[in-house]
C-alpha atoms as a PDB file:
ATOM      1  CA  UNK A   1      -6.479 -34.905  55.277  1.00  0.00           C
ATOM      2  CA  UNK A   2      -4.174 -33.063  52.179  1.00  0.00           C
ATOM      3  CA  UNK A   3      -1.009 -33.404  52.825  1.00  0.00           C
ATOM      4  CA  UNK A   4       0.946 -30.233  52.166  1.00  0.00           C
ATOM      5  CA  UNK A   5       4.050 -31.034  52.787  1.00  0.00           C
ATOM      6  CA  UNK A   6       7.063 -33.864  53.709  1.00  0.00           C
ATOM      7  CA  UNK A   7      10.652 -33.153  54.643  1.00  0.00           C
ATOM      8  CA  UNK A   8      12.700 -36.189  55.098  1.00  0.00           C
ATOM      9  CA  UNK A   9      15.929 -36.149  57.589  1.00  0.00           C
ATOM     10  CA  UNK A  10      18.784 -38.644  57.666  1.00  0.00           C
ATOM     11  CA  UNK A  11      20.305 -38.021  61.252  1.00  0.00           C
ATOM     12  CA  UNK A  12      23.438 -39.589  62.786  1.00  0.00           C
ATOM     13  CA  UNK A  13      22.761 -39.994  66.399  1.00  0.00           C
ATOM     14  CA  UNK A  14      26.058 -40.839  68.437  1.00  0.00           C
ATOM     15  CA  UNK A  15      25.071 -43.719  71.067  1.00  0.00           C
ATOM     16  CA  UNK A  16      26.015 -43.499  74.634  1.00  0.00           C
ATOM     17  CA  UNK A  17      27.478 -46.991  74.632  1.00  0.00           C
ATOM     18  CA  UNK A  18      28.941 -49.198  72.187  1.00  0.00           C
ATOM     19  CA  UNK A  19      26.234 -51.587  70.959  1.00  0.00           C
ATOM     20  CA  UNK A  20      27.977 -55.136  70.120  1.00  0.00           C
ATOM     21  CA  UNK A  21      26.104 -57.535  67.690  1.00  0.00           C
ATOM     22  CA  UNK A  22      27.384 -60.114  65.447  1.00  0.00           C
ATOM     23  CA  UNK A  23      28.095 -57.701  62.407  1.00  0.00           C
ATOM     24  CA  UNK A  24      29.752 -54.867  64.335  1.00  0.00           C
ATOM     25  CA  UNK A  25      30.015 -52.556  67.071  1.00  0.00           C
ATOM     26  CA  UNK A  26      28.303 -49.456  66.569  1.00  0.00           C
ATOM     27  CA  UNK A  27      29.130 -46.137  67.820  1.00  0.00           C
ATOM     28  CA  UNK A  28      26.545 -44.022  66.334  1.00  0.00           C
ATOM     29  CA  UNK A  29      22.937 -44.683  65.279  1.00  0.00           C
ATOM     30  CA  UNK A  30      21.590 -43.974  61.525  1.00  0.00           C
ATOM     31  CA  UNK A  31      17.466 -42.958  61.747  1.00  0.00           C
ATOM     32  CA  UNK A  32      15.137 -41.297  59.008  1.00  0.00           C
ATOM     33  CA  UNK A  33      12.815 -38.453  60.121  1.00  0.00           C
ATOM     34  CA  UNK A  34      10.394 -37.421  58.454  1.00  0.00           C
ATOM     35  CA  UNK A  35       8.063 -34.554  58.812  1.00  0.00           C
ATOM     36  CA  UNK A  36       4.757 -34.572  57.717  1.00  0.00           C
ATOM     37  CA  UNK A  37       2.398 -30.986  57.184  1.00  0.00           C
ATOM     38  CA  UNK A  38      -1.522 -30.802  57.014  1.00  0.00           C
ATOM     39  CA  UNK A  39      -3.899 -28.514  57.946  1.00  0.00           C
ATOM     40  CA  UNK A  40      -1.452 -25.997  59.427  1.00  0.00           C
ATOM     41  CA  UNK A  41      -0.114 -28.673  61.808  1.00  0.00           C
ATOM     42  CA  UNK A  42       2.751 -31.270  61.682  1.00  0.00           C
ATOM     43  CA  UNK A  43       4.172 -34.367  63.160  1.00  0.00           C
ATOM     44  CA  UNK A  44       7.355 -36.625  63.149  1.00  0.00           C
ATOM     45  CA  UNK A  45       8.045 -39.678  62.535  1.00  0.00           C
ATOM     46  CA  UNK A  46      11.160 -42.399  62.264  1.00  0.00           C
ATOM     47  CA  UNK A  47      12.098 -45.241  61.125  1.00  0.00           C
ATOM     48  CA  UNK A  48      15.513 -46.696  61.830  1.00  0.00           C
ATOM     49  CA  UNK A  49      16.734 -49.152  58.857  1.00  0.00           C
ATOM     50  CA  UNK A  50      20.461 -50.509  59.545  1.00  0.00           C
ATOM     51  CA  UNK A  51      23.556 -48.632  58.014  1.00  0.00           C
ATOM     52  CA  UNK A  52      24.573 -51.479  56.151  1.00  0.00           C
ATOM     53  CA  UNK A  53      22.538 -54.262  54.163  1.00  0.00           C
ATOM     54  CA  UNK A  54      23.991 -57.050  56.477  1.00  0.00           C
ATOM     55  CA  UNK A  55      20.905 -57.605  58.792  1.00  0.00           C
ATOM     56  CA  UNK A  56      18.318 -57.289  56.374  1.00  0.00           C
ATOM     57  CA  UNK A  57      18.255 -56.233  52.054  1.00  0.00           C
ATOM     58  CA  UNK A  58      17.335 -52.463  53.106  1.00  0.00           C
ATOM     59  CA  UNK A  59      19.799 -49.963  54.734  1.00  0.00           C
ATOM     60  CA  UNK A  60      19.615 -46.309  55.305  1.00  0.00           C
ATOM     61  CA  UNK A  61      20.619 -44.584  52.185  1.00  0.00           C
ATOM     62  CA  UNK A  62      18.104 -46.566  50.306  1.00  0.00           C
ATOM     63  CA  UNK A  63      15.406 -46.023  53.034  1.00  0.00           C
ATOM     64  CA  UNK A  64      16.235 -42.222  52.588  1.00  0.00           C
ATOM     65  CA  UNK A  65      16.468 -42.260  49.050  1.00  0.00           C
ATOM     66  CA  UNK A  66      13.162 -44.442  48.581  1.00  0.00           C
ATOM     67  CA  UNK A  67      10.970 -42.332  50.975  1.00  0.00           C
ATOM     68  CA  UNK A  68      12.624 -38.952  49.570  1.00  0.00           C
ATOM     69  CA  UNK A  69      12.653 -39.775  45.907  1.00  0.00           C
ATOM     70  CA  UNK A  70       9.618 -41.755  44.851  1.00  0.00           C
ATOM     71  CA  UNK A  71       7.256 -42.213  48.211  1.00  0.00           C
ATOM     72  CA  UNK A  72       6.787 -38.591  49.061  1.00  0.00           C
ATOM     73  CA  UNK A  73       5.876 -37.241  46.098  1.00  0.00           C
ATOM     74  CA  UNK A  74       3.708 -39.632  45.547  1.00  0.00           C
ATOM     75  CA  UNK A  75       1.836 -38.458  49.171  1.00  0.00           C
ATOM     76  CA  UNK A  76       2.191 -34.884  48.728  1.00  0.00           C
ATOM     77  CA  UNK A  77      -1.081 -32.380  47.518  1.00  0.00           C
ATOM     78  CA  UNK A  78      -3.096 -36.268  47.990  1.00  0.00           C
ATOM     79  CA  UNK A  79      -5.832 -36.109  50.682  1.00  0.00           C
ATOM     80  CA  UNK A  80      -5.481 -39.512  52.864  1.00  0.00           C
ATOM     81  CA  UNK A  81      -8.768 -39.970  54.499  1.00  0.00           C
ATOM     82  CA  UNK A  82      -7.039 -42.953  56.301  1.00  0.00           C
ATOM     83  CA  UNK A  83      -3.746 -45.339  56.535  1.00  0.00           C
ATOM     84  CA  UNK A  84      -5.302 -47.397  53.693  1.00  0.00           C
ATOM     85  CA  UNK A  85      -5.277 -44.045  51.317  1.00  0.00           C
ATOM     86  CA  UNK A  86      -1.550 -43.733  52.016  1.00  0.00           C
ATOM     87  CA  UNK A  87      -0.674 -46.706  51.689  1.00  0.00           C
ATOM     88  CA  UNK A  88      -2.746 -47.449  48.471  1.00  0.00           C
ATOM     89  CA  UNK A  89      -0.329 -44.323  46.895  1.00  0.00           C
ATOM     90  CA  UNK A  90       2.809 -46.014  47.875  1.00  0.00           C
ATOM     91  CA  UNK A  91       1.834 -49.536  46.882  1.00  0.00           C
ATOM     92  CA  UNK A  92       3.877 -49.172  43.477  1.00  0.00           C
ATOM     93  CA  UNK A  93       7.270 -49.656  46.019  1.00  0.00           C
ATOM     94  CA  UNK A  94       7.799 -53.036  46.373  1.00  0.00           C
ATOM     95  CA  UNK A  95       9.375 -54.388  49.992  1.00  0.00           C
ATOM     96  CA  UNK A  96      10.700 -51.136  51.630  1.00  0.00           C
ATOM     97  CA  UNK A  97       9.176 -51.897  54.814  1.00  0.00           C
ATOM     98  CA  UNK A  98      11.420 -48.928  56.306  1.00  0.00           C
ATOM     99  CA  UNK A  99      10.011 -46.606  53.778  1.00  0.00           C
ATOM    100  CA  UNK A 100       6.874 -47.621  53.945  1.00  0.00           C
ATOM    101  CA  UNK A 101       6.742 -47.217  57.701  1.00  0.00           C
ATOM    102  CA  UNK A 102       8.417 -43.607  57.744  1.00  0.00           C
ATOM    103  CA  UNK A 103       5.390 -42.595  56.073  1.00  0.00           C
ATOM    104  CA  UNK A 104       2.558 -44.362  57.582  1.00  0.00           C
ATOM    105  CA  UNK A 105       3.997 -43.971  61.355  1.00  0.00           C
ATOM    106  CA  UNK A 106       4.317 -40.231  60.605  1.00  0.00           C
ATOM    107  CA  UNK A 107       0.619 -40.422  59.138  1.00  0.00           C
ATOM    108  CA  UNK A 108      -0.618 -41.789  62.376  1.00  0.00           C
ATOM    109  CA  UNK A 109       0.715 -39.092  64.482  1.00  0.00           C
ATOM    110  CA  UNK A 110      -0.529 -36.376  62.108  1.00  0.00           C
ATOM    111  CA  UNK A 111      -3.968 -38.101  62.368  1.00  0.00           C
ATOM    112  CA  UNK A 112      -3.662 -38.600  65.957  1.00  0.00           C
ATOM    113  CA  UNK A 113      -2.576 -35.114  66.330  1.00  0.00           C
ATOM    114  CA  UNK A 114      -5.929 -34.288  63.786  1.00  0.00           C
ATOM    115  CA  UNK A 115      -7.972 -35.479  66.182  1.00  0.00           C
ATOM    116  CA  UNK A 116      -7.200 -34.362  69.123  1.00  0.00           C
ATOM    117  CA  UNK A 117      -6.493 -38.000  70.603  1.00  0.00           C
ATOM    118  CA  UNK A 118      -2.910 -39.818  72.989  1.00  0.00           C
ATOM    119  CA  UNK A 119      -0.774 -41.527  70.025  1.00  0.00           C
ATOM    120  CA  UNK A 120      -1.224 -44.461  72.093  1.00  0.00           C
ATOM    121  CA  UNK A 121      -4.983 -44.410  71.140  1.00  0.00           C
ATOM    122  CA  UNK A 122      -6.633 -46.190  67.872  1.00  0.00           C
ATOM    123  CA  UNK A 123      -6.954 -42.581  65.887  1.00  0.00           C
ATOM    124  CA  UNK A 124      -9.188 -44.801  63.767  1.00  0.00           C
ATOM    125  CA  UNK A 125     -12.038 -45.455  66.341  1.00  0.00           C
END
């Protein structure tokens, strides 16, 4: 499928109770969306990296700028017959494994979308 177009979101969701772990207490939740066009159709997808680099080496601003900056342009005007073709384009990131899954989780649903099958389904069978 060509993919005509990506928008990527960072949204600041407030939570409905505190969630207490060993670095903090966290009020509000940090995600990436990211919106994926082909074909005259679209889908969404998320990834949710931690605010800060405490839990793991990747956080949200880097997530955001990594997927807006060098992964999508990389994707956009390619035609991805399948997961492998996207993820063969974005191969040049190393790590990232927020990135990387903004893009390919918002692939799936595209493709899943594509064909017509539940999201729950293997859009590759």
């Amino acid at each position: 499928m060509l993919i005509e177009a990506i928008d990527v979101y960072w949204v600041r969701i407030p939570l409905a109770f505190v969630w207490k772990t060993s670095y903090a207490d966290q009020h509000v939740t940090d995600t990436i969306l990211v919106r994926m066009e082909s074909g005259g159709q679209h889908a969404w997808g998320e990834s949710c990296p931690p605010y800060i680099p405490a839990y793991s080496a990747e956080h949200t601003l880097a997530t955001f700028h990594t997927v807006r900056e060098h992964l999508a342009p990389r994707v956009v005007g390619q035609d991805l017959r399948s997961a492998q073709d996207l993820l063969h384009r974005i191969d040049f990131v190393k790590g990232n494994q927020f990135a990387r899954a903004a893009l390919e989780i918002t692939w799936w649903v595209l493709e899943a979308k594509r064909r017509g099958v539940p999201r729950a389904s293997r859009a590759s069978s």
